[in-house]
N, C-alpha and C. Protein backbone atom coordinates (compact mmCIF):
# COMPACT_ATOMS: atom_id res chain seq x y z
N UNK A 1 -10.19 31.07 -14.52
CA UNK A 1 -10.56 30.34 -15.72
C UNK A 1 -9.50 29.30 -16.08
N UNK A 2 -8.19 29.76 -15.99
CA UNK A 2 -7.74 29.00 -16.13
C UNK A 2 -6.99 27.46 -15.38
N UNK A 3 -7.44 27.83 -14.22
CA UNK A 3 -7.53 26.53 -13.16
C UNK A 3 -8.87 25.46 -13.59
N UNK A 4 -9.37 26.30 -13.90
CA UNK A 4 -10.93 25.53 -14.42
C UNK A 4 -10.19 24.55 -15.50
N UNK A 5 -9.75 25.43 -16.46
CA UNK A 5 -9.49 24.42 -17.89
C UNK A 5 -8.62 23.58 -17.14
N UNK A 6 -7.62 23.78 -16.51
CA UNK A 6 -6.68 22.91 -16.17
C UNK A 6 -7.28 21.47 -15.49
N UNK A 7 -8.00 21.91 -14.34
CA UNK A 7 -8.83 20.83 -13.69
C UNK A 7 -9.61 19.74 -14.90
N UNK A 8 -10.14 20.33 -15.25
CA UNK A 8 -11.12 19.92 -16.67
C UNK A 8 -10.39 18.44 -17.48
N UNK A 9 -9.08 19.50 -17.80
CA UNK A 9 -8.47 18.71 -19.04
C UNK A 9 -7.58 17.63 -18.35
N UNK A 10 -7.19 18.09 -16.68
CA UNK A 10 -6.43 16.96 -16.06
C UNK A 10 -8.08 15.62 -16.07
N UNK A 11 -9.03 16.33 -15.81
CA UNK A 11 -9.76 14.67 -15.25
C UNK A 11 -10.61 14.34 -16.61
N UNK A 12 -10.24 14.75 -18.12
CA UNK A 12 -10.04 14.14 -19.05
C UNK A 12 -9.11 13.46 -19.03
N UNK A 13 -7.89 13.77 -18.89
CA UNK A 13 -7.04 12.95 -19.37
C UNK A 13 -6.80 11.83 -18.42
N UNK A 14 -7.20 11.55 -17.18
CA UNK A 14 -7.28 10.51 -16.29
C UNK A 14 -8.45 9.33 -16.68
N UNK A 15 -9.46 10.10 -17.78
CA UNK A 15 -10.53 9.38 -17.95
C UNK A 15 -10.14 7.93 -19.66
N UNK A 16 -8.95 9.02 -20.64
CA UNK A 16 -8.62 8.53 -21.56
C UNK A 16 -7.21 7.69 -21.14
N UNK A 17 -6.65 8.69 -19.72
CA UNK A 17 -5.16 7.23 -19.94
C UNK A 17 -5.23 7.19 -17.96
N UNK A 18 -5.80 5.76 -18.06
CA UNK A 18 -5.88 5.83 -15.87
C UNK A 18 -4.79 5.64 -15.30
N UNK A 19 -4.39 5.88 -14.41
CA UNK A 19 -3.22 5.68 -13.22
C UNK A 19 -3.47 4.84 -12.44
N UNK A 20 -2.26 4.33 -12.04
CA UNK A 20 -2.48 2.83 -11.00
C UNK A 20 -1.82 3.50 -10.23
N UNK A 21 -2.19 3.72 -9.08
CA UNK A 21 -1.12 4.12 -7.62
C UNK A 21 -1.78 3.60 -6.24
N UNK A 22 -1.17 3.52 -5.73
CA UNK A 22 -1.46 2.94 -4.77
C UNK A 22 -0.26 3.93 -3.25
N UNK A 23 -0.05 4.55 -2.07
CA UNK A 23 0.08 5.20 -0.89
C UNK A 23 0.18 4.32 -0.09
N UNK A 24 1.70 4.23 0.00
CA UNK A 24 1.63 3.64 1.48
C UNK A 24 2.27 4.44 2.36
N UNK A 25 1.83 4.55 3.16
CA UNK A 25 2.49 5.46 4.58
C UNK A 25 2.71 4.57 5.91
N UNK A 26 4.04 4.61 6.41
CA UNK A 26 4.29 4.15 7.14
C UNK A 26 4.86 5.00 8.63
N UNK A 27 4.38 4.59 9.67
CA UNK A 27 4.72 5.25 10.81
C UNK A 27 5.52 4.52 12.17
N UNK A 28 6.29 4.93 12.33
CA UNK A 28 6.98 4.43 13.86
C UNK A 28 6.01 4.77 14.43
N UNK A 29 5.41 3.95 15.76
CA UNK A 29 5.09 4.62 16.80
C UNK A 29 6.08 3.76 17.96
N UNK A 30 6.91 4.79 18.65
CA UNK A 30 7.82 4.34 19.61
C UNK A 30 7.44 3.73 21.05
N UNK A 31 6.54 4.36 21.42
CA UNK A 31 5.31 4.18 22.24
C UNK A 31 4.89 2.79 22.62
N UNK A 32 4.66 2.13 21.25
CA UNK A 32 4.01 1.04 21.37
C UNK A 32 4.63 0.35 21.03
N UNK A 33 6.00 0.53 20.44
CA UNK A 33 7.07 -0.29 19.72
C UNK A 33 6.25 -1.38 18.56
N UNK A 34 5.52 -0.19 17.93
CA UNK A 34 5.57 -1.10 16.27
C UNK A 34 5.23 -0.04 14.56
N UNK A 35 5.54 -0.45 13.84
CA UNK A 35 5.37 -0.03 12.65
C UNK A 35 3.83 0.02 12.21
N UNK A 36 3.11 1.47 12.40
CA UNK A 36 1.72 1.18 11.91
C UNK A 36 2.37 1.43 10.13
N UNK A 37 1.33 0.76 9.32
CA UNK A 37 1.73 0.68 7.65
C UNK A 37 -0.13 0.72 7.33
N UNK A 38 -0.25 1.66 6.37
CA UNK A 38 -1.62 2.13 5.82
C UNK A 38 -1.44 2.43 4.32
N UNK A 39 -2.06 0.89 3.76
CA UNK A 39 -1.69 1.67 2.32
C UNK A 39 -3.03 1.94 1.57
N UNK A 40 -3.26 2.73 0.97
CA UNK A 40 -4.21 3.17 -0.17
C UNK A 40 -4.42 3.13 -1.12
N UNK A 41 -5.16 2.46 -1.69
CA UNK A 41 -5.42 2.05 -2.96
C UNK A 41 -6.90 1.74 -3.66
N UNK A 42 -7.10 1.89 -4.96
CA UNK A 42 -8.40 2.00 -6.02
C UNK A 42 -9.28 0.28 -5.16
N UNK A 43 -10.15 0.76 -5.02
CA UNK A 43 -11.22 -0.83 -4.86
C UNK A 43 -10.78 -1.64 -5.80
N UNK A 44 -11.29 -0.69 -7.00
CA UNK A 44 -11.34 -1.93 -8.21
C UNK A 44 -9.88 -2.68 -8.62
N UNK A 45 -9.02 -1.95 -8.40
CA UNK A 45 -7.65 -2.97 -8.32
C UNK A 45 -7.87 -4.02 -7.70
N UNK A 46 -7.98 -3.17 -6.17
CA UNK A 46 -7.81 -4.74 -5.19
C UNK A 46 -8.82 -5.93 -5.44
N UNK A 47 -9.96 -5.47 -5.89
CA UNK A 47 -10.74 -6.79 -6.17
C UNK A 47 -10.05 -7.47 -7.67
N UNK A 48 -9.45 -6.24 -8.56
CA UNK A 48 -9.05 -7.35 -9.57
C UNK A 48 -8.15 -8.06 -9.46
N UNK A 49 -7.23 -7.59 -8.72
CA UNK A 49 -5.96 -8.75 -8.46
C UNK A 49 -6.01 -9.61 -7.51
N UNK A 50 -7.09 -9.96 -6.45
CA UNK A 50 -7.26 -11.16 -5.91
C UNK A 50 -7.79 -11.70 -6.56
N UNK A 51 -9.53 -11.26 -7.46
CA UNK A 51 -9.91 -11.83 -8.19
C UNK A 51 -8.91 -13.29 -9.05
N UNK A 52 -7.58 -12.48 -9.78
CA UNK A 52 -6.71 -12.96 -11.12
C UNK A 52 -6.02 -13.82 -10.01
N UNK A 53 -5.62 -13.51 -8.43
CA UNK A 53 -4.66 -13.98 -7.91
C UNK A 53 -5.28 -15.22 -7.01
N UNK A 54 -6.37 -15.10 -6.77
CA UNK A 54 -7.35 -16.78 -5.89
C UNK A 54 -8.43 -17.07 -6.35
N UNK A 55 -9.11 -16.63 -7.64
CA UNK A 55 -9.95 -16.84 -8.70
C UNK A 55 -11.04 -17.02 -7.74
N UNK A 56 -11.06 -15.81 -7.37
CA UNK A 56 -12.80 -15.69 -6.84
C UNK A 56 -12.96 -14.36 -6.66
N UNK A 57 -14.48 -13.94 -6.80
CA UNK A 57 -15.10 -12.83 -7.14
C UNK A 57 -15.12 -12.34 -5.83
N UNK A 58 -14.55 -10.93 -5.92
CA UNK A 58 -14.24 -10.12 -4.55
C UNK A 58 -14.91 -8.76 -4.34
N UNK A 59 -15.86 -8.67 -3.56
CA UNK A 59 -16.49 -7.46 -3.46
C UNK A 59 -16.11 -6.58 -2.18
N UNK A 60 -15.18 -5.46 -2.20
CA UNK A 60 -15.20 -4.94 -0.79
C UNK A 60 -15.85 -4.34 -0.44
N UNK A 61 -16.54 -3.54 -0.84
CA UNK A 61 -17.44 -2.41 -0.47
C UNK A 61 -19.04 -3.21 0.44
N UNK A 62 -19.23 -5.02 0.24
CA UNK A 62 -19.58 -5.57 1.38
C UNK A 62 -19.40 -5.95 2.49
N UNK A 63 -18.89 -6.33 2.65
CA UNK A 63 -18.30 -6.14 4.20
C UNK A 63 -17.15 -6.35 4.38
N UNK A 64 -16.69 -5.20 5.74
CA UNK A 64 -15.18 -5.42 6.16
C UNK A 64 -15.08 -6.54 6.58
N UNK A 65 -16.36 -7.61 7.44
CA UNK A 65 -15.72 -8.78 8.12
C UNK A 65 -16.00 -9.87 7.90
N UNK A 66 -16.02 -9.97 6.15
CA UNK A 66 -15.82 -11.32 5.24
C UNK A 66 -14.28 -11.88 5.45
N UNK A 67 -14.51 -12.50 6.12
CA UNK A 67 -13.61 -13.86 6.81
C UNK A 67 -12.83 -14.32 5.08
N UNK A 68 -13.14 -14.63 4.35
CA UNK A 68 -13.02 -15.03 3.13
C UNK A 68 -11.84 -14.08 2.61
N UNK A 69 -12.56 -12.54 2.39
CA UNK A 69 -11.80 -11.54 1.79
C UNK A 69 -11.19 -10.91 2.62
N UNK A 70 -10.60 -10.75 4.09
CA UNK A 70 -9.78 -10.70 5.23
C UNK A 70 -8.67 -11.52 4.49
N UNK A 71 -9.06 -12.59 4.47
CA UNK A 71 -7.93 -13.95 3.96
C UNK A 71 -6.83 -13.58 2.63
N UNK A 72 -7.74 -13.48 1.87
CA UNK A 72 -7.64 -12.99 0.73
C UNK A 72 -6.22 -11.96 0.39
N UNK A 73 -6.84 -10.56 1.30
CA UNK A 73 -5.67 -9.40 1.29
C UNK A 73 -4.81 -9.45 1.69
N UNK A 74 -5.21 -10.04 3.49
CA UNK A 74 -3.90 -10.43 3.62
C UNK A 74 -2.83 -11.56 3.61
N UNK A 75 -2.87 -12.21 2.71
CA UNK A 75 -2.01 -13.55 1.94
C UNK A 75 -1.66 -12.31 0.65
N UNK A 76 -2.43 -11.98 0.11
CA UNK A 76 -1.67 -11.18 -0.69
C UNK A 76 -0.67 -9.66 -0.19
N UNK A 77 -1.07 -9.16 0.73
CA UNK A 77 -0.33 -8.04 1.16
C UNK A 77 0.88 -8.47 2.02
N UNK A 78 0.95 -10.02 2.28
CA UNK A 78 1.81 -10.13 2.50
C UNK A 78 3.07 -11.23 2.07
N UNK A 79 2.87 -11.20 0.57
CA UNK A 79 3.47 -11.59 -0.62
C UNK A 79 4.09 -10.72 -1.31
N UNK A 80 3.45 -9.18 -1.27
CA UNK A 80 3.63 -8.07 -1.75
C UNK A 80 4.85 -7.07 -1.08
N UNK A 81 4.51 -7.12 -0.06
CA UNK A 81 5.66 -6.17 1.06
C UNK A 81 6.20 -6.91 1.99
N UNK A 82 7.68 -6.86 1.52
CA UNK A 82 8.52 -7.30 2.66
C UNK A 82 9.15 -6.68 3.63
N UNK A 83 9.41 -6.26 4.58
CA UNK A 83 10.11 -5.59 5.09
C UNK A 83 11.04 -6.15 5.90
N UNK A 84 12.39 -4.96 6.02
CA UNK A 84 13.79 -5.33 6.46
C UNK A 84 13.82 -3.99 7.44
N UNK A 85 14.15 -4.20 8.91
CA UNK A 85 14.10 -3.02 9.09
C UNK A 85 15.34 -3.54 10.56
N UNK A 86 16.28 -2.65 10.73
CA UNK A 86 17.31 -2.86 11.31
C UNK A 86 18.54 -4.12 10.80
N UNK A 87 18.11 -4.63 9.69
CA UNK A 87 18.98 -5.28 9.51
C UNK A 87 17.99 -7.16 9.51
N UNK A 88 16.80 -6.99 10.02
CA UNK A 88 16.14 -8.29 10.41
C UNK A 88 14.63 -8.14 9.64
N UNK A 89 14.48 -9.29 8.98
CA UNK A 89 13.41 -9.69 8.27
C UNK A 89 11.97 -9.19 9.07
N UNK A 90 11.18 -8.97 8.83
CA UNK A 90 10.29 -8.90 9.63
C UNK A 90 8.88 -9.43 9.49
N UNK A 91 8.05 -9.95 10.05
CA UNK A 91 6.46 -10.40 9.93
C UNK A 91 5.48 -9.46 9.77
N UNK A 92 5.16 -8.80 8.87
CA UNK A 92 3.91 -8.41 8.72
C UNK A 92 2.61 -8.93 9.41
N UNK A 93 1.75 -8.16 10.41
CA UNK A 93 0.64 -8.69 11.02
C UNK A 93 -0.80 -7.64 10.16
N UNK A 94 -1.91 -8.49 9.38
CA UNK A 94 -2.88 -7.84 9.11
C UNK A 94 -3.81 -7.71 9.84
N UNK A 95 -3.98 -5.60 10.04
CA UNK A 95 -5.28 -5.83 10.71
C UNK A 95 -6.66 -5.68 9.94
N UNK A 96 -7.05 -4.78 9.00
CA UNK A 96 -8.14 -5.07 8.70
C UNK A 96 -8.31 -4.28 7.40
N UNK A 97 -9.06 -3.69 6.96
CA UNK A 97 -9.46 -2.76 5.64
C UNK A 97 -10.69 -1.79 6.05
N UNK A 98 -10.93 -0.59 5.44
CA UNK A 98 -11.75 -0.10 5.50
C UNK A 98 -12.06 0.72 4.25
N UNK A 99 -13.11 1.06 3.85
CA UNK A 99 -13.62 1.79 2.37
C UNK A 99 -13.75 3.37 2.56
N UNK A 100 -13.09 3.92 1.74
CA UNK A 100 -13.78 5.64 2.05
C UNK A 100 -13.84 6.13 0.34
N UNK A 101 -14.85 6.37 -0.06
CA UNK A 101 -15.32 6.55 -1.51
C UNK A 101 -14.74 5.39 -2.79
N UNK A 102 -14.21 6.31 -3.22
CA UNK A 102 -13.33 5.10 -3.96
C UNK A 102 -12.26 4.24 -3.74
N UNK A 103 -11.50 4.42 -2.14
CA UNK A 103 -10.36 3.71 -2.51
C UNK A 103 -10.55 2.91 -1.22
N UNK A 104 -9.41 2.02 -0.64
CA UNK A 104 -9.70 1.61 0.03
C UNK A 104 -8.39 1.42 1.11
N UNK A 105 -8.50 1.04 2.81
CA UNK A 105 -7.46 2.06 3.36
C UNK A 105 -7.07 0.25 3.90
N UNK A 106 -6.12 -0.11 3.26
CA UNK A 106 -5.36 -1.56 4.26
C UNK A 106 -4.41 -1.40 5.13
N UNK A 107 -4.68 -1.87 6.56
CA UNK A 107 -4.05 -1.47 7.62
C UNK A 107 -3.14 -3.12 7.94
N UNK A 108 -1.75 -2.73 8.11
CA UNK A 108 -0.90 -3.54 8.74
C UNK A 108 -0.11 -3.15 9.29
N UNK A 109 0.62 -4.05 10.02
CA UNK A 109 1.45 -3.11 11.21
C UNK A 109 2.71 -4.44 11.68
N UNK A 110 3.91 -4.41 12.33
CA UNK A 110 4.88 -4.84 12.72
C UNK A 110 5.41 -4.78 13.82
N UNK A 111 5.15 -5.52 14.97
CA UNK A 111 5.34 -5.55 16.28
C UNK A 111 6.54 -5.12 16.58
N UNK A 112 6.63 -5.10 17.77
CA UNK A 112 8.00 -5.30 18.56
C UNK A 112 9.06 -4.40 17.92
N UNK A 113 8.96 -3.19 17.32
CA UNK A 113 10.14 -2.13 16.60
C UNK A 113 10.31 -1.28 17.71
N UNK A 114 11.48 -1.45 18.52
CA UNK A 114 11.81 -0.40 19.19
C UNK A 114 12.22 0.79 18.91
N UNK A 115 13.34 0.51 17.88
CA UNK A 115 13.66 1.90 17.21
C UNK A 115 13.73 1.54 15.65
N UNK A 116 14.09 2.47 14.76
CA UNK A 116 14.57 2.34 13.10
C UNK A 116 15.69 2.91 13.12
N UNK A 117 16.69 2.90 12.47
CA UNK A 117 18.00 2.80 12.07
C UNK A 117 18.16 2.58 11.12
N UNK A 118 17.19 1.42 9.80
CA UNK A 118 17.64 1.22 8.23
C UNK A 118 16.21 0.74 7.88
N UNK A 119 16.09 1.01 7.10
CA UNK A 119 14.56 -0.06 6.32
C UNK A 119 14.64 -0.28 5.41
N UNK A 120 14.98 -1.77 4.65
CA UNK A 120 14.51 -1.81 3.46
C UNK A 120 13.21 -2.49 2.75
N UNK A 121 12.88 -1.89 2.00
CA UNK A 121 11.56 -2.59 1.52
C UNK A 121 11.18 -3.33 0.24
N UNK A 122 10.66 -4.14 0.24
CA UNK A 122 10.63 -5.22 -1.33
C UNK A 122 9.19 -5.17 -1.45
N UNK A 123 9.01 -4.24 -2.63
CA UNK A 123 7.79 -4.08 -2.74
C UNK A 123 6.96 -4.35 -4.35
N UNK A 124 6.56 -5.49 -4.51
CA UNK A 124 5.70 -5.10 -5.67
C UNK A 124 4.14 -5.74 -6.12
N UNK A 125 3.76 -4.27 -5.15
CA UNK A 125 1.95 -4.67 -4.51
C UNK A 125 1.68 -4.27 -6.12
N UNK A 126 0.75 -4.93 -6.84
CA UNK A 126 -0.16 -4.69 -7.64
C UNK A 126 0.26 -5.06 -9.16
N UNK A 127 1.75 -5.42 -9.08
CA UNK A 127 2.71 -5.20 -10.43
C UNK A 127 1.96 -6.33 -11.04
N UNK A 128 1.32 -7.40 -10.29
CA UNK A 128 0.99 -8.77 -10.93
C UNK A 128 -0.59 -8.14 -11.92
N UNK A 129 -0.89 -6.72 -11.44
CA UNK A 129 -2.42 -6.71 -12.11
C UNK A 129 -2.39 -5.20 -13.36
N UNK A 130 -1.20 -4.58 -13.13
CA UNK A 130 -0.63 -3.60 -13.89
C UNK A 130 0.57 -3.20 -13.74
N UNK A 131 1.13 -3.06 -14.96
CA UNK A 131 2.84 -2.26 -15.31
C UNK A 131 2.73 -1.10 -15.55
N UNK A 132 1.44 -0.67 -15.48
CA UNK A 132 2.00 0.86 -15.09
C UNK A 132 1.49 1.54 -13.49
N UNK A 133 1.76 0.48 -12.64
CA UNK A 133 1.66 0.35 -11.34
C UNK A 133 2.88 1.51 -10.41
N UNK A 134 2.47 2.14 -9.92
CA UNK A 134 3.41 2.86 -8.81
C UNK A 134 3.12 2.89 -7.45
N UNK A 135 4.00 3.11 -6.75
CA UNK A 135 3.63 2.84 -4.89
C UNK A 135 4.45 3.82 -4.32
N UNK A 136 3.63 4.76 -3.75
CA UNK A 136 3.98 6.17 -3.07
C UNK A 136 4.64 5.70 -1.91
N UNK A 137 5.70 5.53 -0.86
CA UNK A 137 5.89 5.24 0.20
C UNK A 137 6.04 7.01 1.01
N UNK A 138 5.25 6.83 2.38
CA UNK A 138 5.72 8.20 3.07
C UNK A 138 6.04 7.53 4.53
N UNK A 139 7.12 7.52 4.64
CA UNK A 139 7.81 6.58 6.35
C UNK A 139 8.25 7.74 6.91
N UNK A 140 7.70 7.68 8.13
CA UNK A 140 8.35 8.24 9.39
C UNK A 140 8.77 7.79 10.44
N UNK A 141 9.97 7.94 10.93
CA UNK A 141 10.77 7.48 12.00
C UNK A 141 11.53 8.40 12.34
N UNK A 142 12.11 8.07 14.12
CA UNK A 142 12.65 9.19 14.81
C UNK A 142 11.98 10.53 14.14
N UNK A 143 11.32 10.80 14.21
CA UNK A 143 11.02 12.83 14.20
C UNK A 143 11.42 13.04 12.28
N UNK A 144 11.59 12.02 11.80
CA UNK A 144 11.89 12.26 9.98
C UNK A 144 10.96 11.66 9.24
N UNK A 145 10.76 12.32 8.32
CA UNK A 145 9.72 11.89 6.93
C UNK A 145 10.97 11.86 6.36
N UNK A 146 10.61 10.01 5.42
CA UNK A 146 11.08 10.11 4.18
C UNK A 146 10.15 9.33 2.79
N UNK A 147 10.41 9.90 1.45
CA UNK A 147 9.19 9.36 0.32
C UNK A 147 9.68 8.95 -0.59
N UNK A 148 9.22 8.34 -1.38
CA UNK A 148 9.92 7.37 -2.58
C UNK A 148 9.07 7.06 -3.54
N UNK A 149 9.57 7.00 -4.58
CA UNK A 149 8.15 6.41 -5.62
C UNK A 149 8.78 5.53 -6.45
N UNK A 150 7.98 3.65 -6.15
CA UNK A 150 8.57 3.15 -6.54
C UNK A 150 7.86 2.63 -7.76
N UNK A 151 8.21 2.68 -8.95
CA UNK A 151 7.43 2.50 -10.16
C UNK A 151 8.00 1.02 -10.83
N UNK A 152 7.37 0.34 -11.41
CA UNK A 152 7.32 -0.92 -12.14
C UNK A 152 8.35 -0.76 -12.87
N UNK A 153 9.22 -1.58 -13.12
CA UNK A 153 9.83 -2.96 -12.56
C UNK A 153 10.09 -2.77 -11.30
N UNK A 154 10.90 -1.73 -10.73
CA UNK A 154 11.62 -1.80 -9.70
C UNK A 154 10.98 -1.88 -8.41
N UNK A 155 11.79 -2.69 -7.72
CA UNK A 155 10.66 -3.49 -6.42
C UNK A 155 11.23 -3.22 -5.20
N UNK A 156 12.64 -2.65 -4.82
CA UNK A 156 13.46 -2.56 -3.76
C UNK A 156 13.87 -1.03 -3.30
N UNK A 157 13.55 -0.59 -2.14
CA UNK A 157 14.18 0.77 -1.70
C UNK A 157 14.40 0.65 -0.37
N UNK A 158 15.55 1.72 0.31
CA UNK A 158 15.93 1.04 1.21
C UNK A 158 16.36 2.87 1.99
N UNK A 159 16.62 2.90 3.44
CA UNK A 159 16.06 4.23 4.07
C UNK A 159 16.87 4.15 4.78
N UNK A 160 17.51 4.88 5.33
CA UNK A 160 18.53 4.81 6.95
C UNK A 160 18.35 6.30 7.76
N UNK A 161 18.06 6.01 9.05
CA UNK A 161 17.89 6.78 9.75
C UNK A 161 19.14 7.85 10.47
């Protein structure tokens, strides 16, 4: 019973005060020498902040291969996350998006990483569409998980292997 009330009164209170979060998980794969990066986040964010951010009406849940809204995410996802990883700036390459109920799964990734040794990251995906915005990071490299939660204002965290 009392998991019940608990459940209950948690998805009241998500209904009277909402959360902005957004998951990014990041993975070495050594293999292929690059950084897969998968972040997760609410639809309706992402359409509102391209919406506010290239003033056009963004629907994802139509198609993944609107050329338009491809464009869209990634010019913004990669305004949003910078990454530093060994000491050297790095290029973000977008590959695509996909929808699973409510949220939605953006896939990018970073060539040519042979190994990790330091990462830092400059991150502030979503801060332009809410301040009470947070971004889960879960990175793995060499055989280690590490997690961080980086909450509004603060935009910079940084990892060493």
């Amino acid at each position: 019973m009392f998991k019940l009330s608990a459940i209950v009164l948690s998805s009241l209170l998500s209904l009277i005060h909402p959360f902005f979060v957004s998951v990014i998980d990041m993975k070495h794969n050594a293999k292929d020498k690059n950084l897969e990066v998968s972040v997760r986040v609410f639809i309706d964010d992402v359409e509102a902040v391209l919406k506010k951010n290239y003033n056009s009406t963004v629907d994802l849940s139509k198609s993944t291969k609107d050329a338009a809204v491809n464009n869209f995410i990634a010019k913004y996802i990669q305004s949003k996350l910078q990454l530093t990883i060994n000491g050297k700036q790095q290029t973000i390459k977008y590959i695509g998006y996909e929808i699973q109920k409510e949220s939605a799964w953006i896939y990018v990734e970073v060539n040519d990483i042979v190994s990790i040794n330091s990462m830092s990251i400059k991150c502030n995906f979503l801060y332009d569409y809410q301040t009470k915005q947070t971004n889960i990071f879960n990175i793995k490299a060499n055989g280690v998980e590490k997690n961080y939660k980086l909450d509004f204002p603060n935009e910079t965290v940084s990892f060493s292997w």
